[in-house]
N, C-alpha and C. Protein backbone atom coordinates (compact mmCIF):
# COMPACT_ATOMS: atom_id res chain seq x y z
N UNK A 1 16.56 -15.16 55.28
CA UNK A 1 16.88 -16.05 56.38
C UNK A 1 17.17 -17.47 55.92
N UNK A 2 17.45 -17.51 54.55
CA UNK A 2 17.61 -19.45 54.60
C UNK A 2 18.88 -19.12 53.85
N UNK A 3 19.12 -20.52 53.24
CA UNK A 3 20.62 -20.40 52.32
C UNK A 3 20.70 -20.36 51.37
N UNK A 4 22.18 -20.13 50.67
CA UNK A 4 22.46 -20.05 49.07
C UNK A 4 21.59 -21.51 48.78
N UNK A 5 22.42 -22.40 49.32
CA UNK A 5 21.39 -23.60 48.86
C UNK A 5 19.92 -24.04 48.84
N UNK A 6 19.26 -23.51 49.64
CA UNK A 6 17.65 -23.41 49.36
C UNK A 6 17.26 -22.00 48.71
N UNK A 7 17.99 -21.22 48.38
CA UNK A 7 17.39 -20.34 47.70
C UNK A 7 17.77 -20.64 46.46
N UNK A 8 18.47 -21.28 45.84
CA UNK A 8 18.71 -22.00 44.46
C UNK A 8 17.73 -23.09 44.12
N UNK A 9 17.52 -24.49 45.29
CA UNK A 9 17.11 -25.20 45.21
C UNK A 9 15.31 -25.00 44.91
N UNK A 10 14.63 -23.60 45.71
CA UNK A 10 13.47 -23.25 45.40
C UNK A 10 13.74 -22.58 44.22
N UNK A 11 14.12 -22.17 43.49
CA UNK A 11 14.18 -21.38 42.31
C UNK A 11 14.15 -22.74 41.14
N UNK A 12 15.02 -23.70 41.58
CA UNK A 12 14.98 -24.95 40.69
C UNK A 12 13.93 -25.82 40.69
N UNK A 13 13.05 -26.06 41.66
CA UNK A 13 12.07 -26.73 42.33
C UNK A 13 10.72 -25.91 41.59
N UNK A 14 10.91 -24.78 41.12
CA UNK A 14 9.70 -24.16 40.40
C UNK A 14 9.43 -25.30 39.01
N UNK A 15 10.72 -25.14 38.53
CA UNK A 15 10.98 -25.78 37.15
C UNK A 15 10.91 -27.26 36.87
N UNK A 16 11.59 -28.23 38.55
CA UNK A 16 11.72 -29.35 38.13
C UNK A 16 11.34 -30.15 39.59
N UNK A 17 11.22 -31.29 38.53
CA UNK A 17 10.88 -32.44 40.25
C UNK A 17 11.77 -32.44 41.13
N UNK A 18 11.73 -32.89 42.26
CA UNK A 18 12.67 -32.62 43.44
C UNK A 18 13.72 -33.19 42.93
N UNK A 19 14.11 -34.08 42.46
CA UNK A 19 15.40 -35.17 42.65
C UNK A 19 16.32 -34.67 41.17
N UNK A 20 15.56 -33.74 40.35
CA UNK A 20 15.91 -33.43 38.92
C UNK A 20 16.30 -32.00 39.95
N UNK A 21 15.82 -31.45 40.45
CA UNK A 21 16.38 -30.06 41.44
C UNK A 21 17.51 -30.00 41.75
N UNK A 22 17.31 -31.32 43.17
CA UNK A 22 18.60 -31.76 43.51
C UNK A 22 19.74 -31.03 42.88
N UNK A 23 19.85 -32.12 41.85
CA UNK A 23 21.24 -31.88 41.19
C UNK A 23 21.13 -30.95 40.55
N UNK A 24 19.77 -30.15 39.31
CA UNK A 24 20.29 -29.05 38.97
C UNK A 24 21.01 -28.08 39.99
N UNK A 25 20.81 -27.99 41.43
CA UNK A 25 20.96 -26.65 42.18
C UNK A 25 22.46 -26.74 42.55
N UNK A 26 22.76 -28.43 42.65
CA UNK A 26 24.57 -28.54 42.67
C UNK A 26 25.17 -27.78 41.59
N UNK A 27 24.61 -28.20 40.32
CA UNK A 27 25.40 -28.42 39.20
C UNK A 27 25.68 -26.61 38.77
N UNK A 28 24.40 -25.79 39.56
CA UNK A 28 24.36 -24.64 39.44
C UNK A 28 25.06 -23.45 40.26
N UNK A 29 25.29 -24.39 41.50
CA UNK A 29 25.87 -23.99 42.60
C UNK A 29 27.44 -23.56 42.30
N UNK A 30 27.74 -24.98 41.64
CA UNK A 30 29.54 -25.45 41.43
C UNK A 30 29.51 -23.93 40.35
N UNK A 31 28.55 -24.26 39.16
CA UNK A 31 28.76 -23.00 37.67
C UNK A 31 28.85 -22.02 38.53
N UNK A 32 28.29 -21.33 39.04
CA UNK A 32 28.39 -19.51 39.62
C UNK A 32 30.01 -19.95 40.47
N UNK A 33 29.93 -20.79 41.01
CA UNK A 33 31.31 -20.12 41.91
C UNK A 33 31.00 -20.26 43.56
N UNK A 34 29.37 -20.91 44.17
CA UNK A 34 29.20 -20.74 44.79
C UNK A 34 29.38 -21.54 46.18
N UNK A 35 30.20 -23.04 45.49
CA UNK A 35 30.21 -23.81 46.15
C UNK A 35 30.79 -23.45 47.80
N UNK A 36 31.72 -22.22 47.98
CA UNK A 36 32.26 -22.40 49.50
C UNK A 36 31.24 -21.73 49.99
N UNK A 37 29.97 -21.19 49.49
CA UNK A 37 28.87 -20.47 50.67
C UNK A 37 27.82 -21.22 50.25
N UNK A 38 27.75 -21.94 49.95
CA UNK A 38 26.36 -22.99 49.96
C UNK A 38 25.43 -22.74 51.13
N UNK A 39 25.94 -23.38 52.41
CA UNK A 39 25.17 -23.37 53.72
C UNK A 39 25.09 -21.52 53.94
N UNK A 40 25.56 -20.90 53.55
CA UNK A 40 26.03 -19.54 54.09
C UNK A 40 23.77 -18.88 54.22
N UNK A 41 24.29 -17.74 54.96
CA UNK A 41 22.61 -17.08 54.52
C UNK A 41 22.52 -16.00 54.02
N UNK A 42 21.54 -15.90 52.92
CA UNK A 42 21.95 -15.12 51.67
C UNK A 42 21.75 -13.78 52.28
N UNK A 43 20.88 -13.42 53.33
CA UNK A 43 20.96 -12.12 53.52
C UNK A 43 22.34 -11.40 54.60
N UNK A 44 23.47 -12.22 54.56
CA UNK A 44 24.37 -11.60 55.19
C UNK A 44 25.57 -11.89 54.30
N UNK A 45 25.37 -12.09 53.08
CA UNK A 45 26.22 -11.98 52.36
C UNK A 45 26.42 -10.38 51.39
N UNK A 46 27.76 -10.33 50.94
CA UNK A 46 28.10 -9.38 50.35
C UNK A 46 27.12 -9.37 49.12
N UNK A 47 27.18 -8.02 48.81
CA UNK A 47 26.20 -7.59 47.34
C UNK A 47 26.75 -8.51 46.44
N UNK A 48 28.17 -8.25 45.52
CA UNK A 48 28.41 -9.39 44.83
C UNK A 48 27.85 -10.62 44.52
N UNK A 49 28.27 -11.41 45.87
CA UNK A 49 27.70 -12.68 46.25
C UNK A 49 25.98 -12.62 46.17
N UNK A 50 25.87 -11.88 46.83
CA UNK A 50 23.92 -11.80 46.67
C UNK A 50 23.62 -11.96 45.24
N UNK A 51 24.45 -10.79 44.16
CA UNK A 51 23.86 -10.95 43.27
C UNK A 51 24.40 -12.25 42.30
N UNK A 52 25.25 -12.88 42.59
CA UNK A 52 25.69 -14.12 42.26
C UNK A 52 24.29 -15.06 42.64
N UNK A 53 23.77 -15.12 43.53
CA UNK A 53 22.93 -16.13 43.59
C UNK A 53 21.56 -15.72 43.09
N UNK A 54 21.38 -14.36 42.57
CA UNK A 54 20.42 -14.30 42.06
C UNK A 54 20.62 -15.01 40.51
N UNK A 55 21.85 -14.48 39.97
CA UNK A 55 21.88 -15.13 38.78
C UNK A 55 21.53 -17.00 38.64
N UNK A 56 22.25 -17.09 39.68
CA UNK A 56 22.11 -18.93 40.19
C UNK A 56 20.49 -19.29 39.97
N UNK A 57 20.07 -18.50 40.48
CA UNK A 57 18.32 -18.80 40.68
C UNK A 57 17.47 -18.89 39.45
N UNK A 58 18.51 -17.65 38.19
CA UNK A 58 18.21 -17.43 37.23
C UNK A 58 18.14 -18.99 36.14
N UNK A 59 19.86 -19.14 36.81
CA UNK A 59 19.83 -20.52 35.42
C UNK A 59 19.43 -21.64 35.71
N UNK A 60 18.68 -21.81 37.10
CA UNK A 60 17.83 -23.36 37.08
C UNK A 60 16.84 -23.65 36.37
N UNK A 61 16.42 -22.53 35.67
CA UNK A 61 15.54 -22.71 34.62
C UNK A 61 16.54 -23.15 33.05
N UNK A 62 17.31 -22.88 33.15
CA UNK A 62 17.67 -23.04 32.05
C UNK A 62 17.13 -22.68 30.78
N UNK A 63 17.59 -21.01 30.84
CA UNK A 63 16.73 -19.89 30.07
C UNK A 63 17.55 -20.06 28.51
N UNK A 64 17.03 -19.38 27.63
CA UNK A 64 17.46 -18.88 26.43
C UNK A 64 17.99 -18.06 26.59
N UNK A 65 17.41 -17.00 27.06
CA UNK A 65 17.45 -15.42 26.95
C UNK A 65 17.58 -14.66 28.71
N UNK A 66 19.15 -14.46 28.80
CA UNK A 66 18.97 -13.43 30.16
C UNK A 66 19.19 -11.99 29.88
N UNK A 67 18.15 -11.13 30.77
CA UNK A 67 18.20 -9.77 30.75
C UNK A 67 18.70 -9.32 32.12
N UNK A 68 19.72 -8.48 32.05
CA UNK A 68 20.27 -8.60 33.33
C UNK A 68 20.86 -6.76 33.06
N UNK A 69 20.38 -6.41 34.35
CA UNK A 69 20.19 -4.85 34.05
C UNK A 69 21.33 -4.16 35.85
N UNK A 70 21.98 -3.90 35.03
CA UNK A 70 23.56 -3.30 35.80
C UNK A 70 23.94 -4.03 36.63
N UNK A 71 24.31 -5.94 36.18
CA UNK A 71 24.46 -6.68 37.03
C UNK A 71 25.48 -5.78 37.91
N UNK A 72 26.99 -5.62 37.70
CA UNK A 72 27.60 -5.31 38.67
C UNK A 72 27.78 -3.46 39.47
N UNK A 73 26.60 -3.32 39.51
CA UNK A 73 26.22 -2.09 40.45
C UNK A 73 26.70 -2.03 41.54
N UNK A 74 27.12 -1.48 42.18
CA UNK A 74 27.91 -1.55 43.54
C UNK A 74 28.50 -2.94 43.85
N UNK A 75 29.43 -3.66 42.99
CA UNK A 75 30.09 -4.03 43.10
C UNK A 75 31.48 -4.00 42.72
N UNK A 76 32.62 -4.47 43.82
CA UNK A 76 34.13 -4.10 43.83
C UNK A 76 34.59 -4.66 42.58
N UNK A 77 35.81 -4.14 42.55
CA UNK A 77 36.80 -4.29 40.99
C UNK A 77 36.98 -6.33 40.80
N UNK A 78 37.07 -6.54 42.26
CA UNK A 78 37.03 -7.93 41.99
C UNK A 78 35.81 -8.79 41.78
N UNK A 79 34.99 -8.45 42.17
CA UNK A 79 33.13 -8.76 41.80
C UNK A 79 33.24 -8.71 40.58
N UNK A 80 33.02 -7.94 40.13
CA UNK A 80 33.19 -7.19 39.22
C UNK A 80 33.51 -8.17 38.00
N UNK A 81 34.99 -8.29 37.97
CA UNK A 81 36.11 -9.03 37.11
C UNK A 81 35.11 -10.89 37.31
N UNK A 82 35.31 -11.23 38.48
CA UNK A 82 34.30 -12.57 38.19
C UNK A 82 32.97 -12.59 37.46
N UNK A 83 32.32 -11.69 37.37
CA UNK A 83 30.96 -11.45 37.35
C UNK A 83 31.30 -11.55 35.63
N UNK A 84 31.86 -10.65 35.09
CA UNK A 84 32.35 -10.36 33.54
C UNK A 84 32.72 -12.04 33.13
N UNK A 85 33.76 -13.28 33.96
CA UNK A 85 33.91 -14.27 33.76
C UNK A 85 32.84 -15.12 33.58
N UNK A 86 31.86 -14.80 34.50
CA UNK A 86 31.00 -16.08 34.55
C UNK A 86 29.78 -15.18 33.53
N UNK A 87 29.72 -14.29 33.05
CA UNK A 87 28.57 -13.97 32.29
C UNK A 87 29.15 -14.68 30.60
N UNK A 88 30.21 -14.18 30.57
CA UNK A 88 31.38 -14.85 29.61
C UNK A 88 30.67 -16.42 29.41
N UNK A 89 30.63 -17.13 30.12
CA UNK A 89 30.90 -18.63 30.20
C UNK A 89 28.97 -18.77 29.99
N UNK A 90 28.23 -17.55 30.79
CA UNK A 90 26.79 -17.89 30.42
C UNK A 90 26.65 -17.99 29.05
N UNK A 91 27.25 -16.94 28.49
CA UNK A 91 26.57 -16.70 27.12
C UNK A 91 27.04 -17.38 25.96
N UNK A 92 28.08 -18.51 26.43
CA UNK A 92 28.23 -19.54 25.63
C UNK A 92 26.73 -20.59 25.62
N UNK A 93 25.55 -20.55 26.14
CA UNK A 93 24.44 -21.20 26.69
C UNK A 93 23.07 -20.51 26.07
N UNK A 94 23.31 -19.23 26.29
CA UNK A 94 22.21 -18.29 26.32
C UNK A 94 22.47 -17.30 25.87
N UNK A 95 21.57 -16.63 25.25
CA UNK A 95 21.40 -15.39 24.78
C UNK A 95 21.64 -14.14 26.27
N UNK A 96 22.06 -13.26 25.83
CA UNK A 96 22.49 -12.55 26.56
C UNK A 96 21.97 -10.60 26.47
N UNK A 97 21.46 -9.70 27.37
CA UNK A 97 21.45 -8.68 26.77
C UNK A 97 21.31 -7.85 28.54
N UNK A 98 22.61 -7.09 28.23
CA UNK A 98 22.99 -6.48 29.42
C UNK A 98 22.66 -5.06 29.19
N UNK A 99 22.17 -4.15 29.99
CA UNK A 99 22.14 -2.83 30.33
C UNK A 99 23.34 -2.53 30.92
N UNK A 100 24.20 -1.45 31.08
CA UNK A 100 25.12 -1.07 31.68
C UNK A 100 25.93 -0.14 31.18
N UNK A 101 26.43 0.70 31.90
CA UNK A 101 26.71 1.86 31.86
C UNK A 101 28.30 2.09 31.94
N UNK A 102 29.03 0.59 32.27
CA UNK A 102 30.34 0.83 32.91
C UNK A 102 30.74 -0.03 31.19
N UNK A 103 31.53 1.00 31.04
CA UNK A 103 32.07 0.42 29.45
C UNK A 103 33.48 -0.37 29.43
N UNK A 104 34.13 -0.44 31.02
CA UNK A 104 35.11 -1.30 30.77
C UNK A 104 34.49 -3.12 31.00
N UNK A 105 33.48 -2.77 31.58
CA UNK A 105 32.86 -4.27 32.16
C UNK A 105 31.87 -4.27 30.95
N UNK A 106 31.80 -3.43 29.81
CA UNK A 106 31.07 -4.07 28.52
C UNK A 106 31.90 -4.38 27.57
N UNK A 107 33.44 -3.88 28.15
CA UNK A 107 34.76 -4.37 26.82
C UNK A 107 34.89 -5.41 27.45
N UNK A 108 34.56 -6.24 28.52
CA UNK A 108 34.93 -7.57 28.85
C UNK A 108 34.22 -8.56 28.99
N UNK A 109 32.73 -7.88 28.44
CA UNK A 109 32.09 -9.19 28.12
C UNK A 109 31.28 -9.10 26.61
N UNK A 110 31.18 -8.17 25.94
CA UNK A 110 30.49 -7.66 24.98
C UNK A 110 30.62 -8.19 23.41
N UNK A 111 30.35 -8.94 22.96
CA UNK A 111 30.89 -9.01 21.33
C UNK A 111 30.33 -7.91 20.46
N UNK A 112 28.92 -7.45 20.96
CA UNK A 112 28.32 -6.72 19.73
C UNK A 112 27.63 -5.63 20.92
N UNK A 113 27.23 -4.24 20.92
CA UNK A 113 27.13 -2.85 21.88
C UNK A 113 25.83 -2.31 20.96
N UNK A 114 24.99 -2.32 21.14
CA UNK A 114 23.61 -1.55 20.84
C UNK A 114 23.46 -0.06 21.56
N UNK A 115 24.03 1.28 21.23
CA UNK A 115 23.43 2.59 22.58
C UNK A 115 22.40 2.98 21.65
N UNK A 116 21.71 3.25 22.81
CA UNK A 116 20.06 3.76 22.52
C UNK A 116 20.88 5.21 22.91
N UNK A 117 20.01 6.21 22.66
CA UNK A 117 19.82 7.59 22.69
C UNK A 117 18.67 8.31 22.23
N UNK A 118 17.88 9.06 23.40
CA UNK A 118 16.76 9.37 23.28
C UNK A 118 15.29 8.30 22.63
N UNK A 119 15.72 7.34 22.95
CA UNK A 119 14.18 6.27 22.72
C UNK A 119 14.84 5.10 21.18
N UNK A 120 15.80 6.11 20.85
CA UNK A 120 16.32 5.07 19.44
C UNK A 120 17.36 4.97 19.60
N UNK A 121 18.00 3.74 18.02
CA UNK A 121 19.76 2.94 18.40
C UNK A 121 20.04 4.51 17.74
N UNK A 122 21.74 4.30 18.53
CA UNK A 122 22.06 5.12 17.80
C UNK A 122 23.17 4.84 17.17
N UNK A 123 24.06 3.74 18.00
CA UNK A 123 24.84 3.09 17.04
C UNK A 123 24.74 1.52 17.30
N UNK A 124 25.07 0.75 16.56
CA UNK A 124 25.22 -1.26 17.27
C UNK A 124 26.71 -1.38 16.13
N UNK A 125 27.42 -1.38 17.13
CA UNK A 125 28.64 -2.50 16.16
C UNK A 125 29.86 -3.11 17.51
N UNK A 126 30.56 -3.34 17.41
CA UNK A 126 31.60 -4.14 18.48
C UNK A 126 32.22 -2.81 19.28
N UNK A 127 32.62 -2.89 20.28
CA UNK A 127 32.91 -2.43 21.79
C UNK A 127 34.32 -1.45 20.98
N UNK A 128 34.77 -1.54 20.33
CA UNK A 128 35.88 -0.41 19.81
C UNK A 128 35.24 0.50 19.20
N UNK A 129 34.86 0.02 18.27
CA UNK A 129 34.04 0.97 17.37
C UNK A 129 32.63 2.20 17.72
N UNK A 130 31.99 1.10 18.99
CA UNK A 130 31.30 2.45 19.79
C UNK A 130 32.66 3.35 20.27
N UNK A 131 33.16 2.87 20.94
CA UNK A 131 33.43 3.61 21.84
C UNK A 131 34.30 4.86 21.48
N UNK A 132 34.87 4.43 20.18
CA UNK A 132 35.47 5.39 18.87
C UNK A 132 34.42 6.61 18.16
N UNK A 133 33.54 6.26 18.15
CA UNK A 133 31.98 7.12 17.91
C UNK A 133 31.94 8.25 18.32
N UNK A 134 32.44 9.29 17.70
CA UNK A 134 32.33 10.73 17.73
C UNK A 134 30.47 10.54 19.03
N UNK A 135 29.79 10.61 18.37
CA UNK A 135 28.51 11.21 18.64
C UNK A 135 28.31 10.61 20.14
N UNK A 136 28.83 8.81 20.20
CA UNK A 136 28.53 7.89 21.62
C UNK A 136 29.37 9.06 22.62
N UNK A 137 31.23 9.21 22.24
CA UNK A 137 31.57 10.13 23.28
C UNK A 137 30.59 11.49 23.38
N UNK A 138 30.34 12.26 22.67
CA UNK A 138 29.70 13.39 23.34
C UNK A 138 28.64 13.25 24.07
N UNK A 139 27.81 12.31 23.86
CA UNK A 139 26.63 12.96 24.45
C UNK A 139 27.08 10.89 25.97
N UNK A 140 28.17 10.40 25.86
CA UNK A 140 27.66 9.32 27.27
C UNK A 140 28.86 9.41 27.68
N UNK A 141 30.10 9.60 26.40
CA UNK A 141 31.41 9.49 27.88
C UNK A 141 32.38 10.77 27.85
N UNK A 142 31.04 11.72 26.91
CA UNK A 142 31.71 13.71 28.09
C UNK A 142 32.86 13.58 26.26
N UNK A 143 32.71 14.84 25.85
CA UNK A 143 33.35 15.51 24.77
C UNK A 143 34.99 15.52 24.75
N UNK A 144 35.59 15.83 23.47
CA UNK A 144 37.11 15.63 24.34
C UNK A 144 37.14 17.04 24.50
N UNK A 145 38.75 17.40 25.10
CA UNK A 145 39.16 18.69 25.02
C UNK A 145 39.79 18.94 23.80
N UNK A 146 39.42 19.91 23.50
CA UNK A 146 40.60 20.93 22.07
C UNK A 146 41.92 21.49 22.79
């Protein structure tokens, strides 16, 4: 029931004095993209957008390290495509380590691909080279045909 802007501004307000808030929650507002729903209320916004301001909430701390686990889950091709931009632009800031399952939205934000299989790595090298991986296709993106 409240807004993008107080739900940023309490997320920033954990971290900092009010007037240091303030402006982090602008400065955080403008970074995500969120500036035309500021006043908006977060629970009648689209998933996307929702999860846009969760991330927002995320960087008023101004983390090292985000873990962010199938950010764009039911979100559209265009969510989607922003979401890949602005994680892009996070991880010039922060360390970064995404879960996700959709391998075109890990060729567009990914420099380096870690797959676990069964509890261990099974391969880590750059987003071609998994995805070239005899063993990654069989057993996550289905065998070819003969």
């Amino acid at each position: 029931g409240i807004s993008v802007r107080e739900n940023v501004w309490l997320a920033s307000r954990r971290h900092h004095k009010r007037q240091a808030a303030n402006k982090i929650t602008e400065e955080v507002i403008d970074r995500v993209g969120l500036g035309d729903i500021r006043s908006s209320i977060v629970g009648r916004l689209a998933h996307g957008e929702r999860q846009w301001v969760e991330i927002a909430m995320v960087l008023t701390s101004n983390p090292v390290l985000l873990l962010l686990d199938e950010p764009t889950a039911g979100m559209t091709n265009e969510e989607t495509d922003k979401t890949a931009i602005l994680i892009r632009e996070i991880s010039q800031s922060a360390a970064l380590i995404v879960v996700e399952h959709d391998m075109q939205f890990i060729k567009a934000i990914a420099n380096k691909v870690t797959v676990f299989h069964q509890g261990s790595i099974l391969i880590e090298d750059n987003v071609e080279a998994v995805m070239q991986n005899a063993m990654v296709r069989d057993i996550y993106l289905g065998k070819e045909k003969s």
